[in-house]
N, C-alpha and C. Protein backbone atom coordinates (compact mmCIF):
# COMPACT_ATOMS: atom_id res chain seq x y z
N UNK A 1 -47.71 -34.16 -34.27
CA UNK A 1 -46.68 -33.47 -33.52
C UNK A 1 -45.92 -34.45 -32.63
N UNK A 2 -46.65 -35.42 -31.98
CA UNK A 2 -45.53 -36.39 -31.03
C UNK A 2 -45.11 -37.35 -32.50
N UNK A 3 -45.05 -37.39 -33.70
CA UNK A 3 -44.28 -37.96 -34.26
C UNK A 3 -43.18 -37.40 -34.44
N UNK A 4 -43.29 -36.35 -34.90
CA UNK A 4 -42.17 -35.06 -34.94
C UNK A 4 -41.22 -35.36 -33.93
N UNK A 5 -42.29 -35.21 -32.61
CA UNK A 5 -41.02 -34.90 -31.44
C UNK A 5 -40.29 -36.27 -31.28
N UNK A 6 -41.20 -37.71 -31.61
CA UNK A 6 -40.19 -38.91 -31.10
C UNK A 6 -38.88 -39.05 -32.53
N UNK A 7 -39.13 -38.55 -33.26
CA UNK A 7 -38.24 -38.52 -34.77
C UNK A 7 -37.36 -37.40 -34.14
N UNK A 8 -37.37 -36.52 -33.62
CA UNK A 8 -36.61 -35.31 -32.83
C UNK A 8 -35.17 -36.57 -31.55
N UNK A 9 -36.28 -37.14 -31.13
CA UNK A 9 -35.38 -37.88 -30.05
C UNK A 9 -34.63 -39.12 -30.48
N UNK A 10 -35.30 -39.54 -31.33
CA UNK A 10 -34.38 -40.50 -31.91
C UNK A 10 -32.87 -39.81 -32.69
N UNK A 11 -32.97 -38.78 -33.17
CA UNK A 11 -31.76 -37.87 -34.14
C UNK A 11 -31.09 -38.02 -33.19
N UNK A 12 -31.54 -37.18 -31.91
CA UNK A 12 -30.49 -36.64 -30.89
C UNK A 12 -29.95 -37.86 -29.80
N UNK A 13 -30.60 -38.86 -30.06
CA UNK A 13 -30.42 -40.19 -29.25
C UNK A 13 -28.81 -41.06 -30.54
N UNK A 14 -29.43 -41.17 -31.69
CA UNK A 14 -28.33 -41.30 -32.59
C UNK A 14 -27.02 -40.32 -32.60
N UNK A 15 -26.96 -39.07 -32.50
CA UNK A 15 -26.21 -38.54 -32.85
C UNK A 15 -25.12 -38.76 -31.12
N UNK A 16 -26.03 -38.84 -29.80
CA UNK A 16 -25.57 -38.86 -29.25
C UNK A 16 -24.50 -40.11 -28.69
N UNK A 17 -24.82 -40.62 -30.06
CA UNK A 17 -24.35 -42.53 -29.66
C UNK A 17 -22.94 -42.50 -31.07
N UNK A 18 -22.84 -41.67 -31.09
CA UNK A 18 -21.95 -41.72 -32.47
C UNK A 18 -20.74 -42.17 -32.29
N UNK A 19 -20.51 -41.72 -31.53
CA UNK A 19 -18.86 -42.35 -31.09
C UNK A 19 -18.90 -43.29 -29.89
N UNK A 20 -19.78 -44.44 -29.29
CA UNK A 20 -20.05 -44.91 -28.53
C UNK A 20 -19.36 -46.88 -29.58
N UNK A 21 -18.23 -47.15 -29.06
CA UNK A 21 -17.82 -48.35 -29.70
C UNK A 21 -18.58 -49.08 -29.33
N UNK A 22 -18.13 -50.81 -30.36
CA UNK A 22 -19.03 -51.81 -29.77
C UNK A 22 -18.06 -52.92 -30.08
N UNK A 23 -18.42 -54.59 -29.82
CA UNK A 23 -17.69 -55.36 -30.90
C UNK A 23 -18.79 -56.30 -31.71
N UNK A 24 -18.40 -56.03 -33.05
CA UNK A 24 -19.58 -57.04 -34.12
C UNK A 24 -19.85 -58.32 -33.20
N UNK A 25 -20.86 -58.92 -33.07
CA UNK A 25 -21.59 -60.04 -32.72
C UNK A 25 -21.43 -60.37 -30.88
N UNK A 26 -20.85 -59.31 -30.54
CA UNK A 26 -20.14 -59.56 -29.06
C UNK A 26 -21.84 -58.90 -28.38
N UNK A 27 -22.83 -59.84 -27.64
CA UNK A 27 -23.40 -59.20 -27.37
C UNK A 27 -23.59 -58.84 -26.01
N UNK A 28 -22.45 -58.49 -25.47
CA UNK A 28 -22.05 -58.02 -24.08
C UNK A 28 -21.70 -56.32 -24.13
N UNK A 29 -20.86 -56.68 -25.84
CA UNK A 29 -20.69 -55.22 -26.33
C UNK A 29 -21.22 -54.92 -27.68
N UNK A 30 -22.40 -54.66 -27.91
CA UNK A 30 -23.06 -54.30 -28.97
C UNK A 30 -22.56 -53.06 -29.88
N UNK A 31 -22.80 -53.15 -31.35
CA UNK A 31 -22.43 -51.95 -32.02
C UNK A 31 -24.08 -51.19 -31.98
N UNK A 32 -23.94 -49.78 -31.34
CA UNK A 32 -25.31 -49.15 -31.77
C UNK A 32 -25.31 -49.10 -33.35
N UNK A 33 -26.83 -49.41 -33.31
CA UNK A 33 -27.18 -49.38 -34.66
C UNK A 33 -28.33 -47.84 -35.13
N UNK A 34 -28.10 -47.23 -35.89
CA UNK A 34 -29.45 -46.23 -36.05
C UNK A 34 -30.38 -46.35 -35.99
N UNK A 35 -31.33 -45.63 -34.98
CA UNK A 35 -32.58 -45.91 -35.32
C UNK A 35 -33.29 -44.88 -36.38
N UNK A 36 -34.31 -45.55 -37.10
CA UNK A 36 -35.26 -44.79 -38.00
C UNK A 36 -36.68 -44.65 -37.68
N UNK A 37 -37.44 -44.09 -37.39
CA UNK A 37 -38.73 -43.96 -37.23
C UNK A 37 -39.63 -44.43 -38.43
N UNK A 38 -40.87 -45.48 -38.14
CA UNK A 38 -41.41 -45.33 -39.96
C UNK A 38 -42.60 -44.96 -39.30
N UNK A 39 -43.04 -43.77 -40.42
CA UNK A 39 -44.50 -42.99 -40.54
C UNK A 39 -45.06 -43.35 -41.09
N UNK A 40 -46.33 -43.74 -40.44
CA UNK A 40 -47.84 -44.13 -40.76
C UNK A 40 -48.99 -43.19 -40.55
N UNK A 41 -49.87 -43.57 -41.68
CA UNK A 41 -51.11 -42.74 -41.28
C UNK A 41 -51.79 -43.08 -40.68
N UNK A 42 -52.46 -41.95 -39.82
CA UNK A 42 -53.75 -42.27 -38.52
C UNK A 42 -54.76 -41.86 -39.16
N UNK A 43 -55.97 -43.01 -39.42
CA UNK A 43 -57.54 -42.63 -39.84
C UNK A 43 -58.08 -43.64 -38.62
N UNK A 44 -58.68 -43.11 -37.84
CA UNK A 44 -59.69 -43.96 -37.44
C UNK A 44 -61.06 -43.49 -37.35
N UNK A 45 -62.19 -44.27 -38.09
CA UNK A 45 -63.31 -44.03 -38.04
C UNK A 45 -64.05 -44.07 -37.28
N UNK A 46 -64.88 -43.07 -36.92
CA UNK A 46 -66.23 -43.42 -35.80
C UNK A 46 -67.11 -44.21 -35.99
N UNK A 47 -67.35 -45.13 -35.38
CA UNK A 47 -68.71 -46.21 -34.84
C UNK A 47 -69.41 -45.60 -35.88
N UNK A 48 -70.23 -46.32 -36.72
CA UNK A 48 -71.59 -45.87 -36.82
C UNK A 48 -71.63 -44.99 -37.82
N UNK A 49 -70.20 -44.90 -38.50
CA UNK A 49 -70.14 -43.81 -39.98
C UNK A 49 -71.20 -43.91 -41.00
N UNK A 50 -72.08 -43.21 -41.39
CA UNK A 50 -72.58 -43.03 -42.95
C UNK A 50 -71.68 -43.32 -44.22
N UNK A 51 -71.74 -44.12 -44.81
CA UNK A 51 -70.89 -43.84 -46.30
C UNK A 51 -71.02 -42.60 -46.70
N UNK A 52 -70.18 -41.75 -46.81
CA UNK A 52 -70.54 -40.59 -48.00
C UNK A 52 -70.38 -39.43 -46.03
N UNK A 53 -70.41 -39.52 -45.15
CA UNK A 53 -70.78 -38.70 -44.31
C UNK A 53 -69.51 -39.46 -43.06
N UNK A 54 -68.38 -39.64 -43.40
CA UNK A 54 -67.67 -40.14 -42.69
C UNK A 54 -67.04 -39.71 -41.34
N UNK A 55 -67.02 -39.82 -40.26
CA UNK A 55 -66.61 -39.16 -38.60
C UNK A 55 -65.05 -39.25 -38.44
N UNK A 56 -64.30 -39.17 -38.07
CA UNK A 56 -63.20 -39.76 -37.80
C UNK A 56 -62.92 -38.92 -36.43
N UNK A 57 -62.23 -39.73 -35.45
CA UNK A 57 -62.06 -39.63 -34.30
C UNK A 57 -60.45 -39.45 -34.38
N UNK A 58 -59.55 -39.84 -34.94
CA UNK A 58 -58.24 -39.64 -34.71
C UNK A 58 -57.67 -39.31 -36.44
N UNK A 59 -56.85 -38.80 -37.29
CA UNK A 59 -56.08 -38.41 -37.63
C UNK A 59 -54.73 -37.87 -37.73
N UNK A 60 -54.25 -37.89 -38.53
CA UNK A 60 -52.29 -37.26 -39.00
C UNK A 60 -51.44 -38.96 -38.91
N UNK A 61 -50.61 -38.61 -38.44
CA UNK A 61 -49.40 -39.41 -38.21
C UNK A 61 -48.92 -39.97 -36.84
N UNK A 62 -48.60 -40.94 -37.46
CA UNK A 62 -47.80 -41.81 -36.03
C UNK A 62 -46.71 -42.82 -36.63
N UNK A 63 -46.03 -43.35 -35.44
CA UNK A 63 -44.95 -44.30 -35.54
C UNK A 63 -45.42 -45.49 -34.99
N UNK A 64 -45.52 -46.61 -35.90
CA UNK A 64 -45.93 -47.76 -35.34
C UNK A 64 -44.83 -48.53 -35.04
N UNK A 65 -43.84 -48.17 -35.40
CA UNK A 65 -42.61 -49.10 -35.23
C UNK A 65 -41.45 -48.15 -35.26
N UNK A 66 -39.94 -48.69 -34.56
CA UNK A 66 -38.79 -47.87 -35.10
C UNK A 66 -37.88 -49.33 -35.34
N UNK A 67 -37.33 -49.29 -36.65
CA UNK A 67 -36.12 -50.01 -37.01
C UNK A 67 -34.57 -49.74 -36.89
N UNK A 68 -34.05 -50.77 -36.87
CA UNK A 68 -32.76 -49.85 -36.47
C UNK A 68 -32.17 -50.57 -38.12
N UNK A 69 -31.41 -49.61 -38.57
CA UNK A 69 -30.94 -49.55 -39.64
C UNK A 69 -29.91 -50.69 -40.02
N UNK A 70 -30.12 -51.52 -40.86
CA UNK A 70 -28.95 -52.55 -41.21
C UNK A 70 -27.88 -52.12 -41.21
N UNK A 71 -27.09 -51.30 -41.87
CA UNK A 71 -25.97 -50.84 -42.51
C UNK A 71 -24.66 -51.37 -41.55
N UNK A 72 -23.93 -51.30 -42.45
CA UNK A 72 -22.47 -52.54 -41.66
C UNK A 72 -22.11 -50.86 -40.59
N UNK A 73 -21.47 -51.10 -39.59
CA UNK A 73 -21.10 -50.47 -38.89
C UNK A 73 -19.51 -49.86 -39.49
N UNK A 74 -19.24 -48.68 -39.08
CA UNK A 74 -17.68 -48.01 -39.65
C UNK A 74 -16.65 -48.20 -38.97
N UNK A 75 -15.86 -49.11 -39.92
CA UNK A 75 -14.61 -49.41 -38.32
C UNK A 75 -13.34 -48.42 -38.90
N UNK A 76 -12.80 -48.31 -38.04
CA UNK A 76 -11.92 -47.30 -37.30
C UNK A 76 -10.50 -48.15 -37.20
N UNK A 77 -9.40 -47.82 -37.88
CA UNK A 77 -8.29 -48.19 -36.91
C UNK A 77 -7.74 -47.77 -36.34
N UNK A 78 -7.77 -48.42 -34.91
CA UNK A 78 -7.24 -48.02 -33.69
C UNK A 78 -6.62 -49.02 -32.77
N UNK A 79 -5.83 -49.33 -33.03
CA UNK A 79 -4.86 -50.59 -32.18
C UNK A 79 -4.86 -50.64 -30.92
N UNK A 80 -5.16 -49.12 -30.77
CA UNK A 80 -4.79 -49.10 -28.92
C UNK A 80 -6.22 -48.96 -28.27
N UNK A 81 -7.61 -49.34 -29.07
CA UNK A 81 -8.44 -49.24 -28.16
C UNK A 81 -8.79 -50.50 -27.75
N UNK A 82 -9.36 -51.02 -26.82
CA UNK A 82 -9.92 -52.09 -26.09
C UNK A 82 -11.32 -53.08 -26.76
N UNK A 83 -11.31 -52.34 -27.74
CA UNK A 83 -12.41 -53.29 -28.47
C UNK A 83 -12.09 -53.88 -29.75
N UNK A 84 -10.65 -53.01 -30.23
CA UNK A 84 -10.15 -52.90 -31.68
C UNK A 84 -10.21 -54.83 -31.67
N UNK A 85 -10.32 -55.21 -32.84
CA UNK A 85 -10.09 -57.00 -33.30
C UNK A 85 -8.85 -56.82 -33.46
N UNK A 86 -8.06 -57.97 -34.10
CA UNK A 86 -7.07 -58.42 -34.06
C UNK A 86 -6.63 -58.26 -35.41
N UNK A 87 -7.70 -57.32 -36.36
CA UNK A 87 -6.37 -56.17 -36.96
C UNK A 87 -6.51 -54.54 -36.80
N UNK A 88 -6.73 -54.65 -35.60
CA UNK A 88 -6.91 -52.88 -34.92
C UNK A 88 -7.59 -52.13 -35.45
N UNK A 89 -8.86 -52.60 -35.97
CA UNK A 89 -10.00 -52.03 -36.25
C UNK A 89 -11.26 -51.63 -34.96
N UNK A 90 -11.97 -50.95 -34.93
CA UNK A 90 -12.90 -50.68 -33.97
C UNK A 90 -14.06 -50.18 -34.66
N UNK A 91 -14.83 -50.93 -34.10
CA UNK A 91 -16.72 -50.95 -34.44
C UNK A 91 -17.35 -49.36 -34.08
N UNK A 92 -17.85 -48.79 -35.09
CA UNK A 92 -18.14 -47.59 -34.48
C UNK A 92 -19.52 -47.20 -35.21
N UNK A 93 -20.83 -47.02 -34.03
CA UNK A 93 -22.35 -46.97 -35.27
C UNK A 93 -21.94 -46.29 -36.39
N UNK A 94 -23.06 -47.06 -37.28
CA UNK A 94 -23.30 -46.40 -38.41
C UNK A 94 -24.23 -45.19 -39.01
N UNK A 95 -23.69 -44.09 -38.07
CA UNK A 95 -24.19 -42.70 -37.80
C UNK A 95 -23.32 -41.70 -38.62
N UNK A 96 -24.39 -40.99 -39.74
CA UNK A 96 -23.76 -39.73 -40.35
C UNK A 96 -24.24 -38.73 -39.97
N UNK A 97 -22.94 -37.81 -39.71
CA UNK A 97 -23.76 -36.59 -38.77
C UNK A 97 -24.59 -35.80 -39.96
N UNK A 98 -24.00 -35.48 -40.75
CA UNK A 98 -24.27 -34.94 -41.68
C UNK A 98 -25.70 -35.17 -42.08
N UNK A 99 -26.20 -36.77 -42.48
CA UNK A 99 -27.98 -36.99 -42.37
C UNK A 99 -28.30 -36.96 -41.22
N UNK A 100 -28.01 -36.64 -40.29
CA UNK A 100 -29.00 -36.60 -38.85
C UNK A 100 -29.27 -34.82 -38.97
N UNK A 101 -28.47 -34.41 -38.89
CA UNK A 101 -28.32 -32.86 -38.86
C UNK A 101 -29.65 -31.98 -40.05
N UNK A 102 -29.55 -32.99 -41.89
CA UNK A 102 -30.96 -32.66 -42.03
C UNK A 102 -31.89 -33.29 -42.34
N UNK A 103 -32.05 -34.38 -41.30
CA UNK A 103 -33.16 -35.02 -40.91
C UNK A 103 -33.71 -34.24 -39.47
N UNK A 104 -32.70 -33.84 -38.69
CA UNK A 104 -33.19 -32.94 -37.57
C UNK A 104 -33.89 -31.41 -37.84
N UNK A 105 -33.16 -31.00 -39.23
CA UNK A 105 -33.90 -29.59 -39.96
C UNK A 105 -35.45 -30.10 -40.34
N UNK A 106 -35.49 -30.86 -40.91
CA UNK A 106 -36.64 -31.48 -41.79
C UNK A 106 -37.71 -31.62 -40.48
N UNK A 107 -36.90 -32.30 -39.06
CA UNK A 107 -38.25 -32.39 -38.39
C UNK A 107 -38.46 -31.66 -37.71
N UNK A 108 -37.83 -30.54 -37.17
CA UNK A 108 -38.13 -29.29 -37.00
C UNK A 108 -39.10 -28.61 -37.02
N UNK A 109 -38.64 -28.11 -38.87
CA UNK A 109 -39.74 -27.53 -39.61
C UNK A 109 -40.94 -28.20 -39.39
N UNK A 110 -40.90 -29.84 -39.91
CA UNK A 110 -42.56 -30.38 -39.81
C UNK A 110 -43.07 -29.85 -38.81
N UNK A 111 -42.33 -29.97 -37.96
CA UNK A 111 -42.73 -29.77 -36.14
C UNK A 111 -43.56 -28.07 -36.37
N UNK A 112 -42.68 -27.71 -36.35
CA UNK A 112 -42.96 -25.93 -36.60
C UNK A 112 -44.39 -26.09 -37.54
N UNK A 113 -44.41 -26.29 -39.01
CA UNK A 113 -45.62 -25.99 -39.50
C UNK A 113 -46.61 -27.00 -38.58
N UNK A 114 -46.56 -27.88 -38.18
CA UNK A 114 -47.69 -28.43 -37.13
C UNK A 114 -47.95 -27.36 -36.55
N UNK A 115 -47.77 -26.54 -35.45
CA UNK A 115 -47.91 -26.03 -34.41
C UNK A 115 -48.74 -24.40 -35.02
N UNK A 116 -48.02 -24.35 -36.10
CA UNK A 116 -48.68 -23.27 -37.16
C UNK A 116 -50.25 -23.47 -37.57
N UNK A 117 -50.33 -24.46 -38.07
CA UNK A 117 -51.51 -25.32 -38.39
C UNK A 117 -52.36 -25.15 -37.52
N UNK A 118 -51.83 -25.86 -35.82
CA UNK A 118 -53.23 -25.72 -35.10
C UNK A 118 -52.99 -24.60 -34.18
N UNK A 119 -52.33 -23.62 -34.08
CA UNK A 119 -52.62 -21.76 -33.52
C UNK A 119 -53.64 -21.19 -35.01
N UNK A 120 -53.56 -21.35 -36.18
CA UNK A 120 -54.64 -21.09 -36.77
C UNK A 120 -55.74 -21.56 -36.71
N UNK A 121 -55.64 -23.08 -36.44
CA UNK A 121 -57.21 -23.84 -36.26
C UNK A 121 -58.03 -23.22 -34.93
N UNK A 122 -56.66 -22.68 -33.95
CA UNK A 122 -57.21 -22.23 -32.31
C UNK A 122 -58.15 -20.74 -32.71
N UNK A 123 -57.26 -20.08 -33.43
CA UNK A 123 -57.56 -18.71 -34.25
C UNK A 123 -58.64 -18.73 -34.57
N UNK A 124 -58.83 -19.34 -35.40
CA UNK A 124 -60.55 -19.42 -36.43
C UNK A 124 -61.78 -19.66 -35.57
N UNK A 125 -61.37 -20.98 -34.57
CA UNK A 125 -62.30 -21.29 -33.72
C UNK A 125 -63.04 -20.06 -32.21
N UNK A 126 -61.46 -19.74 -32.02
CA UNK A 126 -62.21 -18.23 -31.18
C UNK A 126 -62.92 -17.23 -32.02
N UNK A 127 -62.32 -17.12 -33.14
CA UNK A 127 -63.11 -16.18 -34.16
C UNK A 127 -64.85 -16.23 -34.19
N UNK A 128 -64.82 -17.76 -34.55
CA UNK A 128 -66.19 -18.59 -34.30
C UNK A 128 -67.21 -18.17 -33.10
N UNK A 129 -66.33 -18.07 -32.01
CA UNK A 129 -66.74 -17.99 -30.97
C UNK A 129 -67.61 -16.39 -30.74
N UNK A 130 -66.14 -15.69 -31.17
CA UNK A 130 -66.65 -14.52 -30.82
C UNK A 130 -67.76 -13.96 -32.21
N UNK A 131 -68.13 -14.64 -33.04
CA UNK A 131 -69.45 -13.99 -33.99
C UNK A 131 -70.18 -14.96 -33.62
N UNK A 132 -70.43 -15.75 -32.71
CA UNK A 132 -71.72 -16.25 -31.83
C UNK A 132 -72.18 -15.35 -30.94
N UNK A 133 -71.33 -14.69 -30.26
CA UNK A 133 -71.88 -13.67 -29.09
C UNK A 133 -72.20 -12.43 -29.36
């Protein structure tokens, strides 16, 4: 679930940078670049595992890293802005709303069936509870 949500903040961190100019190699004025989240799996084993009878202390997903996306930046002509080069082009990230929008559906949902997942795991376990007593 906090992968979900930092893949949640990165969309809305991108989308919110979309129209934010820059100038190529000027690094006083940088072009934002996208960021991407990459997902990894979490196994970590407990001390002292049995072969065949394995513990694990942590599981699901995480982000070990975020990259920011190569892709050439989209220039714009605009003569009259303050960053345009000297043929009135302007640097503008390389952000499609359109894939953020369902990459933001996609993590949503993950998000959502997570939360589904463990109100049933909470479910079962009171269940548990209450045919002990």
């Amino acid at each position: 679930m906090t992968a979900n949500r930092l893949w949640l903040d990165l969309i809305s961190n991108n989308i919110a940078n979309i129209n934010t100019a820059g100038v190529p190699g000027d690094p006083s004025r940088p072009v934002y670049r996208r960021n991407v989240p990459v997902f990894s799996e979490l196994l970590t084993m407990e001390a002292g595992s049995v072969a065949g009878q394995e513990m694990y202390k942590e599981s699901g997903v995480h982000v070990p890293k975020i990259i920011q996306d190569p892709a050439e930046p989209r220039m714009v002509h605009d003569p009259s802005h303050p960053y345009a080069n000297q043929d009135g082009y302007v640097a503008y990230p390389n952000v499609n709303i359109a894939n953020e929008m369902v990459n933001m559906i996609a993590a949503t949902r993950a998000y959502d069936a997570n939360v589904t997942v463990f109100n049933a795991g909470k479910s079962m376990a009171a269940r548990a509870l209450d045919i002990i007593r």
